[in-house]
PDB file of N, CA and C in Angstrom:
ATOM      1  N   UNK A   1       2.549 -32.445 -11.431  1.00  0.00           N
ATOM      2  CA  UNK A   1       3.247 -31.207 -11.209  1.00  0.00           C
ATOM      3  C   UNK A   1       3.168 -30.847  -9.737  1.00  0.00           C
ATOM      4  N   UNK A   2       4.201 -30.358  -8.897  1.00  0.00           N
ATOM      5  CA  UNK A   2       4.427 -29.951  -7.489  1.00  0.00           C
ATOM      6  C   UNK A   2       3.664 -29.256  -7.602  1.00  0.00           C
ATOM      7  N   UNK A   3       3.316 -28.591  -6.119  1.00  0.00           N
ATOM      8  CA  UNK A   3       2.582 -26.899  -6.084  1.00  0.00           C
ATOM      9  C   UNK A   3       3.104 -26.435  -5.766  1.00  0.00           C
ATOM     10  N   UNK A   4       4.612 -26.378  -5.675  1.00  0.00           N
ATOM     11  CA  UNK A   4       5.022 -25.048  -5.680  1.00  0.00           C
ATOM     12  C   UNK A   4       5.684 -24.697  -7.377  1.00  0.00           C
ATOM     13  N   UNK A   5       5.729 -23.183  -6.945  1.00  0.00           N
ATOM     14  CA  UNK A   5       5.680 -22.657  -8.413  1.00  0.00           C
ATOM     15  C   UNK A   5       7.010 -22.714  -9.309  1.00  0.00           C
ATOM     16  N   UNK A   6       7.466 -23.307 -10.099  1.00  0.00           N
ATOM     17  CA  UNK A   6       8.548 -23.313 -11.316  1.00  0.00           C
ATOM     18  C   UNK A   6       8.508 -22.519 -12.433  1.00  0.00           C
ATOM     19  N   UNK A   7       9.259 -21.471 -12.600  1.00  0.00           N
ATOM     20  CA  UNK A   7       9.197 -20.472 -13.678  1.00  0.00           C
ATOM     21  C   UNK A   7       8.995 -21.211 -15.094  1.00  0.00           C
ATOM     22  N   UNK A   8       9.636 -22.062 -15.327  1.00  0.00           N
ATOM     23  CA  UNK A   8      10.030 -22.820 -16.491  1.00  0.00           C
ATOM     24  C   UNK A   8       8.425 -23.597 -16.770  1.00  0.00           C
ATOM     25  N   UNK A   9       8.104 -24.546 -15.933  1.00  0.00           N
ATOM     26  CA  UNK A   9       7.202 -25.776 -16.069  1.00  0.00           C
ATOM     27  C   UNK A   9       5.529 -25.177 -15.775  1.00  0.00           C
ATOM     28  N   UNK A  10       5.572 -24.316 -14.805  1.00  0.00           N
ATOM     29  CA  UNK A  10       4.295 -23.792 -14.417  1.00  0.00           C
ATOM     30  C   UNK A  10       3.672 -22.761 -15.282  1.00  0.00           C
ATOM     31  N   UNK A  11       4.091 -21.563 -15.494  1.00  0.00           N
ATOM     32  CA  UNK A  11       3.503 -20.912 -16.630  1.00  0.00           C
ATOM     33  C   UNK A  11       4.424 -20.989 -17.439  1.00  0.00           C
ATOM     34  N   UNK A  12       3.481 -20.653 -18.679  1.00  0.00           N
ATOM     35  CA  UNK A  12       4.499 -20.954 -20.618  1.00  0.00           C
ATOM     36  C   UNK A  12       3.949 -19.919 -21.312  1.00  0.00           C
ATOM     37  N   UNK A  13       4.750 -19.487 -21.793  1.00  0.00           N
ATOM     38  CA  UNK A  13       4.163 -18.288 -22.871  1.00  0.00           C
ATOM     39  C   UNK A  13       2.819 -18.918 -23.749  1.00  0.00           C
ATOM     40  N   UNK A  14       2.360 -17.614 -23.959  1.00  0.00           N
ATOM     41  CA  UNK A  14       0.848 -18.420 -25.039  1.00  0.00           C
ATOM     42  C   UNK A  14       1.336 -19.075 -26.217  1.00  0.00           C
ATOM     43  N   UNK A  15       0.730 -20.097 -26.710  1.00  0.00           N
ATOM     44  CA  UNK A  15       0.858 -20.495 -27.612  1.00  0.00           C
ATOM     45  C   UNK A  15      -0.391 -21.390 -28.071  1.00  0.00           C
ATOM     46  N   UNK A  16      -1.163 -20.465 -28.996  1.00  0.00           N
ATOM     47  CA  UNK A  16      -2.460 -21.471 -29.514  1.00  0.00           C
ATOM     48  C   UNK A  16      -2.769 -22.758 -29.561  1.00  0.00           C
ATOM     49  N   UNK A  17      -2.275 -23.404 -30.194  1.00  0.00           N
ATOM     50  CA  UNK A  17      -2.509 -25.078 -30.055  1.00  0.00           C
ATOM     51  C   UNK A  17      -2.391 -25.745 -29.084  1.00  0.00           C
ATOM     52  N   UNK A  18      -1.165 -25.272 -28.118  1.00  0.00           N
ATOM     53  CA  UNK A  18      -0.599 -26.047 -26.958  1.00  0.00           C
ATOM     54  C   UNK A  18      -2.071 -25.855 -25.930  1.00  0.00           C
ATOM     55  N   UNK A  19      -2.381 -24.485 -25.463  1.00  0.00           N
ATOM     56  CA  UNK A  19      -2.367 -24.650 -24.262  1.00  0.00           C
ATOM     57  C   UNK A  19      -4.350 -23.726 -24.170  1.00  0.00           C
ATOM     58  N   UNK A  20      -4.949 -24.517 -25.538  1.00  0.00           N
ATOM     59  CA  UNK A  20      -6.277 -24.325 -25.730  1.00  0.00           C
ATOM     60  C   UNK A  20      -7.244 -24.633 -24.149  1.00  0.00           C
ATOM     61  N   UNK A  21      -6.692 -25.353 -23.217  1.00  0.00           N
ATOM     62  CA  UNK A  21      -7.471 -25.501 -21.543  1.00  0.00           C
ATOM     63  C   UNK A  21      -6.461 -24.857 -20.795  1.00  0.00           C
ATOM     64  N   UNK A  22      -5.643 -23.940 -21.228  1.00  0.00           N
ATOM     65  CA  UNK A  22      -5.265 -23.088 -19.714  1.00  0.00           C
ATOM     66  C   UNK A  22      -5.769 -21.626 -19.779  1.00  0.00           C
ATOM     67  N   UNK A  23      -5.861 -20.917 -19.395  1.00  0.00           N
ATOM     68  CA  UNK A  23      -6.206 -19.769 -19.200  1.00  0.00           C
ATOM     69  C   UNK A  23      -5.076 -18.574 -19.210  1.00  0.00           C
ATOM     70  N   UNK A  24      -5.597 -17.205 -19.989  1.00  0.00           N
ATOM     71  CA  UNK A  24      -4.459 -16.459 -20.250  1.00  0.00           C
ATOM     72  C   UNK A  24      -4.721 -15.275 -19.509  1.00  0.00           C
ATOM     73  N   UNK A  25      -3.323 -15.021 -18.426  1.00  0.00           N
ATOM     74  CA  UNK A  25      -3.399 -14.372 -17.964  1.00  0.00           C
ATOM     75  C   UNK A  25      -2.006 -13.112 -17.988  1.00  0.00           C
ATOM     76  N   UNK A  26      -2.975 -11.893 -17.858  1.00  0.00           N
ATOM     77  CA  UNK A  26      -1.905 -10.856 -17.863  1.00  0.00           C
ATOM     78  C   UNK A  26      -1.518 -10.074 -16.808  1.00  0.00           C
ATOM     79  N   UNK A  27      -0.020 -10.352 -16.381  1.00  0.00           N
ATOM     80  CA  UNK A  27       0.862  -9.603 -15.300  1.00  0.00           C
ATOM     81  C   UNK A  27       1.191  -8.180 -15.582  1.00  0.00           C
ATOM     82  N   UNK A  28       0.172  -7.313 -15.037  1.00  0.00           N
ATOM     83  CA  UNK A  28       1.072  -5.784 -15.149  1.00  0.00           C
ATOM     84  C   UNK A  28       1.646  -5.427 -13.522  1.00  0.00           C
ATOM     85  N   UNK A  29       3.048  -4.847 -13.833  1.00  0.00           N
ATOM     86  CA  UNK A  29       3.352  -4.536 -12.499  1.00  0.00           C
ATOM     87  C   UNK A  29       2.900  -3.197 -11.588  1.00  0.00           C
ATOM     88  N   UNK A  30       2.593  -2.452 -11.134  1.00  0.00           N
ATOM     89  CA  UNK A  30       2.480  -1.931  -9.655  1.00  0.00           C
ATOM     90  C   UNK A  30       2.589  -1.125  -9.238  1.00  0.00           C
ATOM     91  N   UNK A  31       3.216   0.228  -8.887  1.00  0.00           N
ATOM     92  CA  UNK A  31       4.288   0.780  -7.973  1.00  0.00           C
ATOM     93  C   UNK A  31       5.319   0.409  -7.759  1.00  0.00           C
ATOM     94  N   UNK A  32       6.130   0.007  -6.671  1.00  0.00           N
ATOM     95  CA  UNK A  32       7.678  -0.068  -6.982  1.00  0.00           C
ATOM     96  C   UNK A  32       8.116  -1.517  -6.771  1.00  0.00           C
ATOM     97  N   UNK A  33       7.390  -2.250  -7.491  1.00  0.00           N
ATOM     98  CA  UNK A  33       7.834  -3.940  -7.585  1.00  0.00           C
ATOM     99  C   UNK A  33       8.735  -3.771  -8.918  1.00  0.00           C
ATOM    100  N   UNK A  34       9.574  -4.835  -9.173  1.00  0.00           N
ATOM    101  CA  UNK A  34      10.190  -4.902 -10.212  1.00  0.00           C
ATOM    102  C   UNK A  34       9.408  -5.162 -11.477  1.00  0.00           C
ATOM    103  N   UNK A  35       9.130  -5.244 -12.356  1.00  0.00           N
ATOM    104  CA  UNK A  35       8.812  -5.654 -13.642  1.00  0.00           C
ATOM    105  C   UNK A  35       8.865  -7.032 -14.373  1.00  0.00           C
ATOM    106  N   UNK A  36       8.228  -7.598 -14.851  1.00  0.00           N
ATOM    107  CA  UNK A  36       8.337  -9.324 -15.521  1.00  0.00           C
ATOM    108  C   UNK A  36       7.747  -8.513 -16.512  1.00  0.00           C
ATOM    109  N   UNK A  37       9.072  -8.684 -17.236  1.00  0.00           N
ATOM    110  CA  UNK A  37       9.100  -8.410 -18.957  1.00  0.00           C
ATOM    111  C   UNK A  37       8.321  -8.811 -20.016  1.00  0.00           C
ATOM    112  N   UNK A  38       7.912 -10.381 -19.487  1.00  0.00           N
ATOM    113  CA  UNK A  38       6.827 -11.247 -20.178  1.00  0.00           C
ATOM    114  C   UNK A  38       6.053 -11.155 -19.547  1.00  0.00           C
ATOM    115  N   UNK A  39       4.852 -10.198 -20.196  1.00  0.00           N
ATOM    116  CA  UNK A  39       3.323  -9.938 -19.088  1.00  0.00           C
ATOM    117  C   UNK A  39       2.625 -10.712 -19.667  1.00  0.00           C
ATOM    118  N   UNK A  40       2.325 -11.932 -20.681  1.00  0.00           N
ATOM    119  CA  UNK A  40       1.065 -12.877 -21.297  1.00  0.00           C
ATOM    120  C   UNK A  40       1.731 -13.953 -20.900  1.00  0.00           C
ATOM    121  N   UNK A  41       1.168 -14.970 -19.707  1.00  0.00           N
ATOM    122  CA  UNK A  41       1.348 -16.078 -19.502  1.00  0.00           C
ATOM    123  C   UNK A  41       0.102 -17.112 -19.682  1.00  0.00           C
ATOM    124  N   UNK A  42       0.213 -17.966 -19.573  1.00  0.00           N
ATOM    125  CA  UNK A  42      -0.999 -19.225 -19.826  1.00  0.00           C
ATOM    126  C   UNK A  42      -0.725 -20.072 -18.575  1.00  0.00           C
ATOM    127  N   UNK A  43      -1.703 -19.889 -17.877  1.00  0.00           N
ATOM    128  CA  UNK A  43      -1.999 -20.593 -16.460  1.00  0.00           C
ATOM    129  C   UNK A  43      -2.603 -21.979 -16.133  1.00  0.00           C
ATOM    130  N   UNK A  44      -2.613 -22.963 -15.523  1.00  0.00           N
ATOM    131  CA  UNK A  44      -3.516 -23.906 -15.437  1.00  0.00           C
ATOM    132  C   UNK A  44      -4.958 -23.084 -14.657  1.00  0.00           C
ATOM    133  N   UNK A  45      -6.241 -23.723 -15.334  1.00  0.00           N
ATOM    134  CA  UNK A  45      -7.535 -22.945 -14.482  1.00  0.00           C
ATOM    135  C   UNK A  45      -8.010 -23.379 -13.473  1.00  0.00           C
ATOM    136  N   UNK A  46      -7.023 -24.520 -12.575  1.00  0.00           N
ATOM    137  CA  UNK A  46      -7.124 -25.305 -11.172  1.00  0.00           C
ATOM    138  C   UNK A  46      -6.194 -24.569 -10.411  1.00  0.00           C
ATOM    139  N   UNK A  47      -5.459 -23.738 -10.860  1.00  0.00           N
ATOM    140  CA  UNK A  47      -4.249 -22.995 -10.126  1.00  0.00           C
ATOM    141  C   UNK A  47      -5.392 -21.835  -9.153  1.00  0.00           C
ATOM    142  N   UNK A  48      -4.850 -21.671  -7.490  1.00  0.00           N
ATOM    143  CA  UNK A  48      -5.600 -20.569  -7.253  1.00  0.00           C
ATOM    144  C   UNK A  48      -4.487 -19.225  -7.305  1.00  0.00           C
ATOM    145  N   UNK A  49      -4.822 -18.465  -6.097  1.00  0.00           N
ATOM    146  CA  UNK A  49      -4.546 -17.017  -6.837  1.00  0.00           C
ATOM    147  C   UNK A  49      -3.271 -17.099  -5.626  1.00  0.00           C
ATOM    148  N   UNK A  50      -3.238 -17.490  -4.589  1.00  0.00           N
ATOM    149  CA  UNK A  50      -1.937 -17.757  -3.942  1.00  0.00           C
ATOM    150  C   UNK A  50      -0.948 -18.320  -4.405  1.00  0.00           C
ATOM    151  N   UNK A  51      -1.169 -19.522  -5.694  1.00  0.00           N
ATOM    152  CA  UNK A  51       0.016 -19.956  -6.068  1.00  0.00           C
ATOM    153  C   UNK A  51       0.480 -18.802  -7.226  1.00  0.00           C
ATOM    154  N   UNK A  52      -0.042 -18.122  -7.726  1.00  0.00           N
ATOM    155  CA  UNK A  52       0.279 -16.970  -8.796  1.00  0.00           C
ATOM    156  C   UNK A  52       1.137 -16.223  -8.129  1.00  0.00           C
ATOM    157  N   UNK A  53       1.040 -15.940  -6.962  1.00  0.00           N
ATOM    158  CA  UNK A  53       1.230 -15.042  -5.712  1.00  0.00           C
ATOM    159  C   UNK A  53       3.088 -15.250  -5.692  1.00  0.00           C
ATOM    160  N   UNK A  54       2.916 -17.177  -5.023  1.00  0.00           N
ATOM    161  CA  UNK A  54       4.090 -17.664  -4.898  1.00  0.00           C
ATOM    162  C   UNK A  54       5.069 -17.200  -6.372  1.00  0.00           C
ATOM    163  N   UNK A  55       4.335 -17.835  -7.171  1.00  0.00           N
ATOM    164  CA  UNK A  55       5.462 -17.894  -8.376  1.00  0.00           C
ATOM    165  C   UNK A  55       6.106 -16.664  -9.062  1.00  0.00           C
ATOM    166  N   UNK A  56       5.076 -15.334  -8.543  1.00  0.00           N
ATOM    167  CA  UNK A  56       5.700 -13.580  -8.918  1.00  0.00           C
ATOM    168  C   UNK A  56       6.645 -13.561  -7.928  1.00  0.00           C
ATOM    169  N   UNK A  57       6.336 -14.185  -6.779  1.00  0.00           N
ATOM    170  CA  UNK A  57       7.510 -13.963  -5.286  1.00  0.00           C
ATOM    171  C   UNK A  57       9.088 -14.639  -5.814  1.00  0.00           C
ATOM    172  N   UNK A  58       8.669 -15.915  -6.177  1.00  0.00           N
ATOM    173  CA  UNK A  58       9.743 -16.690  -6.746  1.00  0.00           C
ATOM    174  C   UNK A  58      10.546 -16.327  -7.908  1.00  0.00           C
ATOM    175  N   UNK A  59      10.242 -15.249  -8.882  1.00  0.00           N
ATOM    176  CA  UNK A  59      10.214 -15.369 -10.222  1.00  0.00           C
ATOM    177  C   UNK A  59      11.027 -14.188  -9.857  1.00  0.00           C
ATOM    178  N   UNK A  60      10.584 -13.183  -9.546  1.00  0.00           N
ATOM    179  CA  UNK A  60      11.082 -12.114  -8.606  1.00  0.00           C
ATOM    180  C   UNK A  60      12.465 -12.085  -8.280  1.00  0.00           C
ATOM    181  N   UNK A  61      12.041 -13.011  -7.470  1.00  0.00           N
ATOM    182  CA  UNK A  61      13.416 -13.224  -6.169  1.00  0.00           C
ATOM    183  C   UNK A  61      13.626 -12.617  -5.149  1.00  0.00           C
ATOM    184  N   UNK A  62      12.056 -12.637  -4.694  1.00  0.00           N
ATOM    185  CA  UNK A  62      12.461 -10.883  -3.892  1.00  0.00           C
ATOM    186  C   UNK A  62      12.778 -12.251  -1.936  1.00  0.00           C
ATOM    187  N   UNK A  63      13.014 -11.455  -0.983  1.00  0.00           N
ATOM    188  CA  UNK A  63      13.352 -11.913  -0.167  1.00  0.00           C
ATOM    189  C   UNK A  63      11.810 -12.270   0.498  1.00  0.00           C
ATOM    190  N   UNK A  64      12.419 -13.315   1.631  1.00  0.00           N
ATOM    191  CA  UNK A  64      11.362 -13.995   2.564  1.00  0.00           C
ATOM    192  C   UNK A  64       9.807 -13.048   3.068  1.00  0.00           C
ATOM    193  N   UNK A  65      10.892 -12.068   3.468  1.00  0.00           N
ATOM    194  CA  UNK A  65       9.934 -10.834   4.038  1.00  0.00           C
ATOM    195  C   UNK A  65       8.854  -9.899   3.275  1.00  0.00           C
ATOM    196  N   UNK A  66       9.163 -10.274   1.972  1.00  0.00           N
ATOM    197  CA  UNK A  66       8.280  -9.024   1.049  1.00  0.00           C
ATOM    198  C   UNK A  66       7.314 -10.374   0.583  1.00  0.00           C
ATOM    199  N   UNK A  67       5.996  -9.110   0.673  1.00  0.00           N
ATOM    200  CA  UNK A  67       4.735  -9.830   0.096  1.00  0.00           C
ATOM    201  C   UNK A  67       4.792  -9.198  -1.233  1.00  0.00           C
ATOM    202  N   UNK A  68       3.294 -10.000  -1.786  1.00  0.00           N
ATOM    203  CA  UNK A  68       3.194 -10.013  -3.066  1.00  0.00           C
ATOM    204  C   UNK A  68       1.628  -9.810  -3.102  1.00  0.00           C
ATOM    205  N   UNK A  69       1.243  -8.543  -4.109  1.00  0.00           N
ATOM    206  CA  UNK A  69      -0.411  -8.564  -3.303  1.00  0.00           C
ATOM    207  C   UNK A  69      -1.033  -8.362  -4.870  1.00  0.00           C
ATOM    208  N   UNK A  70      -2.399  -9.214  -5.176  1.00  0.00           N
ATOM    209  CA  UNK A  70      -2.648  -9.215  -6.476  1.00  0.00           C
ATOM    210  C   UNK A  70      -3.778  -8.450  -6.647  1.00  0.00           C
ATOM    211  N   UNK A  71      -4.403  -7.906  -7.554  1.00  0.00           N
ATOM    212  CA  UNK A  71      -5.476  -7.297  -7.755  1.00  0.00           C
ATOM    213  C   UNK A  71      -6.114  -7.424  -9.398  1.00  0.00           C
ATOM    214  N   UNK A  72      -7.456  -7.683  -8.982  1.00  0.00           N
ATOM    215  CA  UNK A  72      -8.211  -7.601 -10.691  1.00  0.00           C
ATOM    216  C   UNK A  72      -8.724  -6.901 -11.354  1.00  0.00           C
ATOM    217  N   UNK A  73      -7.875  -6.119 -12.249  1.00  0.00           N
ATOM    218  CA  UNK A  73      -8.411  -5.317 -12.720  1.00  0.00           C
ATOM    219  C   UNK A  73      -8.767  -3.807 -12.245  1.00  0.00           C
ATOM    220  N   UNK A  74      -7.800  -4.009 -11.475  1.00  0.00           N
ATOM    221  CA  UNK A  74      -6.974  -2.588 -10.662  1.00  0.00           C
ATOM    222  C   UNK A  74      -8.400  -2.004  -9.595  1.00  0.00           C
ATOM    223  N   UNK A  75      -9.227  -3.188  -9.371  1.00  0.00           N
ATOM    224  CA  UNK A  75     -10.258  -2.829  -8.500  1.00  0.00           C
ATOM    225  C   UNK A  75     -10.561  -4.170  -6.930  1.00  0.00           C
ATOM    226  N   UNK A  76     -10.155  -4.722  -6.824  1.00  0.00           N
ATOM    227  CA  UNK A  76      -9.832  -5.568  -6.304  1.00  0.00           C
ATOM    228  C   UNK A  76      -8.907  -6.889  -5.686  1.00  0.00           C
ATOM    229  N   UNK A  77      -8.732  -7.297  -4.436  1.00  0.00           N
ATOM    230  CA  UNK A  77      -7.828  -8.031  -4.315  1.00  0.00           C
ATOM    231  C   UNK A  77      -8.795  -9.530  -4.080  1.00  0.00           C
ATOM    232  N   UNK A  78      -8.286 -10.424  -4.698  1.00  0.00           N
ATOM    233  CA  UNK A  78      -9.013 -11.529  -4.823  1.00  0.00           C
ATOM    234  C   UNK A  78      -8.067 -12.934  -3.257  1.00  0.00           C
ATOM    235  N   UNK A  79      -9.411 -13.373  -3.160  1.00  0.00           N
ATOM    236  CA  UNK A  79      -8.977 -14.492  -1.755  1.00  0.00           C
ATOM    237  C   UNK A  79      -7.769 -14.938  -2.890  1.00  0.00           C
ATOM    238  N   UNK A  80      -6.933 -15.366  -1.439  1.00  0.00           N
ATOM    239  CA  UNK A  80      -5.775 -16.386  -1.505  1.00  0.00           C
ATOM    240  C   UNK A  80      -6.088 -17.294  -2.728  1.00  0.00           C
ATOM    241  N   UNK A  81      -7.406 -18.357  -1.451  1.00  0.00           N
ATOM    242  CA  UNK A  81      -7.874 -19.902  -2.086  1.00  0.00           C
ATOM    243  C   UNK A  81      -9.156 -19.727  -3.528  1.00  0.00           C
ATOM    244  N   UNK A  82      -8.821 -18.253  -4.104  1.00  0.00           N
ATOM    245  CA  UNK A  82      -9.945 -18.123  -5.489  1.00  0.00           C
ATOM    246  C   UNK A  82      -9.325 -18.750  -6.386  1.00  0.00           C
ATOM    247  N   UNK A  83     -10.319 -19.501  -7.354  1.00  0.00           N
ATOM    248  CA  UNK A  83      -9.466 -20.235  -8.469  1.00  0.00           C
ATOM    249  C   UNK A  83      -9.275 -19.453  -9.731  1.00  0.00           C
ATOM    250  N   UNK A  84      -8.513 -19.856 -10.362  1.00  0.00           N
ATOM    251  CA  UNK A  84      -8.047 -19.032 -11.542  1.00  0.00           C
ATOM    252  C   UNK A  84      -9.084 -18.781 -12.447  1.00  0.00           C
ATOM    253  N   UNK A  85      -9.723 -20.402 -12.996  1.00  0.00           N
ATOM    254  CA  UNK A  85     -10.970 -20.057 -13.863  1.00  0.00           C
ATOM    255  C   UNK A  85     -11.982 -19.396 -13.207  1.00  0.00           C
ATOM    256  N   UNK A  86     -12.559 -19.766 -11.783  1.00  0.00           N
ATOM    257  CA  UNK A  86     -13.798 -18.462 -11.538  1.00  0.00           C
ATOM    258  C   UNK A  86     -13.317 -17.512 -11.790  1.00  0.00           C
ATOM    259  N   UNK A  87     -12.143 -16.585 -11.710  1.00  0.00           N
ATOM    260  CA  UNK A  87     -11.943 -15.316 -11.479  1.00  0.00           C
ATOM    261  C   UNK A  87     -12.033 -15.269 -12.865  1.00  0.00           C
ATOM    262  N   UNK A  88     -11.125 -16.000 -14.161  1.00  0.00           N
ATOM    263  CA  UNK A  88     -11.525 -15.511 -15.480  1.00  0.00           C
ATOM    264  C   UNK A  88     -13.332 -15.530 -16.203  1.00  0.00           C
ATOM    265  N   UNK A  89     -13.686 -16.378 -15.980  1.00  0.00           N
ATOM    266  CA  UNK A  89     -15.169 -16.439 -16.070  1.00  0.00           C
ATOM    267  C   UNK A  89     -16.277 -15.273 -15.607  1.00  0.00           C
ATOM    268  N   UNK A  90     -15.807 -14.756 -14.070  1.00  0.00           N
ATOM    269  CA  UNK A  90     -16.132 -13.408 -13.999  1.00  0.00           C
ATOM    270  C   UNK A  90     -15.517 -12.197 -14.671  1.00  0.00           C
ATOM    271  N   UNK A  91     -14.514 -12.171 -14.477  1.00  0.00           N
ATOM    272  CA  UNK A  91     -13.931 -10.719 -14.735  1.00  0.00           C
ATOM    273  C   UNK A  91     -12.599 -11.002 -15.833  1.00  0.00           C
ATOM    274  N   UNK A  92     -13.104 -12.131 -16.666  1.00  0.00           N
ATOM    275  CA  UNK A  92     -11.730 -12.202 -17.912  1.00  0.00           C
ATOM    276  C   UNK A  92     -12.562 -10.921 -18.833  1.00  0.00           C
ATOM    277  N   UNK A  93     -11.224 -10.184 -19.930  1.00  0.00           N
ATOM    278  CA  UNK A  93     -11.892  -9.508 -20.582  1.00  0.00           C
ATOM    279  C   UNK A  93     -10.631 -10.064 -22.018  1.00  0.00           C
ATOM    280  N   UNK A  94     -11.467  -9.194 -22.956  1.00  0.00           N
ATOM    281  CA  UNK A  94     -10.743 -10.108 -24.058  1.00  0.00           C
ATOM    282  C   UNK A  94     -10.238 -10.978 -24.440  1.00  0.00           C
ATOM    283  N   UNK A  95     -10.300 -12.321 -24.004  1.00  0.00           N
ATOM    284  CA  UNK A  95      -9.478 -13.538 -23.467  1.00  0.00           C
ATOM    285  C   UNK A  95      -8.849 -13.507 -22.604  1.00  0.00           C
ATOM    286  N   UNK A  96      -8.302 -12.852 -21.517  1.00  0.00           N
ATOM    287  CA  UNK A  96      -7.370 -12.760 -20.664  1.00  0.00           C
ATOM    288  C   UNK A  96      -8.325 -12.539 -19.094  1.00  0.00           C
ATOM    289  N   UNK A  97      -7.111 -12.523 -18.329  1.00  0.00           N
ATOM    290  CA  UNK A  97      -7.346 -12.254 -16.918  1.00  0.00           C
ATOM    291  C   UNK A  97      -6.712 -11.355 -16.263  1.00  0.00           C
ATOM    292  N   UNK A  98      -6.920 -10.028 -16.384  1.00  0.00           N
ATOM    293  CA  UNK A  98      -5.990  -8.712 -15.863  1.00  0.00           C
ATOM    294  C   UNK A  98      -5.316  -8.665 -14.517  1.00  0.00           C
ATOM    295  N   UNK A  99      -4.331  -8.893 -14.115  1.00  0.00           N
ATOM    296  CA  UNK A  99      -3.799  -9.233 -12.986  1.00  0.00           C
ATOM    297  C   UNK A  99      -2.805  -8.119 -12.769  1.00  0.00           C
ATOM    298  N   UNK A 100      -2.909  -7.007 -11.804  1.00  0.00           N
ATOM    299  CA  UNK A 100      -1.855  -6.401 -11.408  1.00  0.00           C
ATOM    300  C   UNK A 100      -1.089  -6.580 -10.222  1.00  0.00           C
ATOM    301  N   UNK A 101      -0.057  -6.992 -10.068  1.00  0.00           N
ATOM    302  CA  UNK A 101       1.064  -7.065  -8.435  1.00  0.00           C
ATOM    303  C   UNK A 101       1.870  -6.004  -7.700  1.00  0.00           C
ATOM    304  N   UNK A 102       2.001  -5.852  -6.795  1.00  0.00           N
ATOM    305  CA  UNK A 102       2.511  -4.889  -5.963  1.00  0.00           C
ATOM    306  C   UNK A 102       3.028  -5.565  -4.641  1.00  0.00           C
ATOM    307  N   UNK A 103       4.164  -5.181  -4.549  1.00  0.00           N
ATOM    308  CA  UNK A 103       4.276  -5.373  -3.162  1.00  0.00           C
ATOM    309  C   UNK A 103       3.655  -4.432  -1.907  1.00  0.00           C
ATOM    310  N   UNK A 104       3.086  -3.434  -2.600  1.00  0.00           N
ATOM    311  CA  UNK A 104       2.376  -2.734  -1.265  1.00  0.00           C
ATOM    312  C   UNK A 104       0.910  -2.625  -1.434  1.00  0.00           C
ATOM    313  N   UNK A 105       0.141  -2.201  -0.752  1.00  0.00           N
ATOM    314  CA  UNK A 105      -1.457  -2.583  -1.385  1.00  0.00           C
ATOM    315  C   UNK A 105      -1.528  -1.473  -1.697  1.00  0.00           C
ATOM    316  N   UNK A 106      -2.449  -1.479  -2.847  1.00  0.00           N
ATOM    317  CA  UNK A 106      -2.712  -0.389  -3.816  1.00  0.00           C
ATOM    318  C   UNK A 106      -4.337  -0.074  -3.750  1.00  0.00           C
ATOM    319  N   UNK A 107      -5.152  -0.730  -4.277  1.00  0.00           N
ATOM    320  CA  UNK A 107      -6.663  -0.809  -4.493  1.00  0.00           C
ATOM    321  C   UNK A 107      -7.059  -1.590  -3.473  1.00  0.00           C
ATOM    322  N   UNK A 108      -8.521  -1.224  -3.222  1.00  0.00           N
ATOM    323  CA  UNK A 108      -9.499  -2.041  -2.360  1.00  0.00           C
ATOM    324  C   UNK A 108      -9.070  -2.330  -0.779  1.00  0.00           C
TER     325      UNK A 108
END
C-alpha cells in the first residue's frame, strides 16, 4: 500500500472479522471544518498521526493552504510521527481512539 492516503483502500468501515489487527478509530469534527459523515473507521496500527492528517485533508478536499490539526480526546495534539497503536494503547477508550479535527487549533 502507498503512503499516501486513499479514501477507498486506506481506511474501511468496521467490520469484525475483517479487520480484527487494525485499530478503531473515531473522527469527530471541530469548529468550522466540514463534517465526515462516517465517524468509525478502522486504521492500520503502523499508520502515524500525519498520515490520518493527510487523508481528512484529502477526503475533505479542502485546498493546499488549509491545515488539518488533530487532537485526543479533546485534550491534546499528538506529534506528526506518533503511531496509531501507541496512541490507542494509551488513550483508546472503549475500543476506539477518539480523534477530533479542526482546521484551526482548538485544545492544548
Amino acid at each position: 500500500m502507498a503512503d499516501t492516503p486513499e479514501p477507498q483502500a486506506a481506511l474501511t468501515t468496521s467490520t469484525p472479522d475483517k479487520d480484527k489487527d487494525k485499530i478503531c478509530v473515531l473522527l469527530n469534527a471541530t469548529g468550522n471544518v466540514p463534517i465526515i459523515k462516517k465517524r468509525t473507521w478502522t486504521v492500520d496500527p503502523n499508520k502515524t498521526v500525519s498520515w490520518i492528517q493527510k487523508f481528512i485533508h484529502k477526503y475533505l478536499k479542502l485546498d493546499a493552504n488549509e491545515q488539518i490539526f488533530l487532537y485526543v480526546n479533546q485534550t491534546f495534539a499528538p506529534a506528526p510521527d506518533q503511531i496509531i497503536k501507541n496512541l490507542y494503547e494509551c488513550h483508546g477508550t472503549n475500543g476506539k481512539l477518539v480523534l477530533y479535527y479542526c482546521k484551526n487549533q482548538a485544545w492544548g
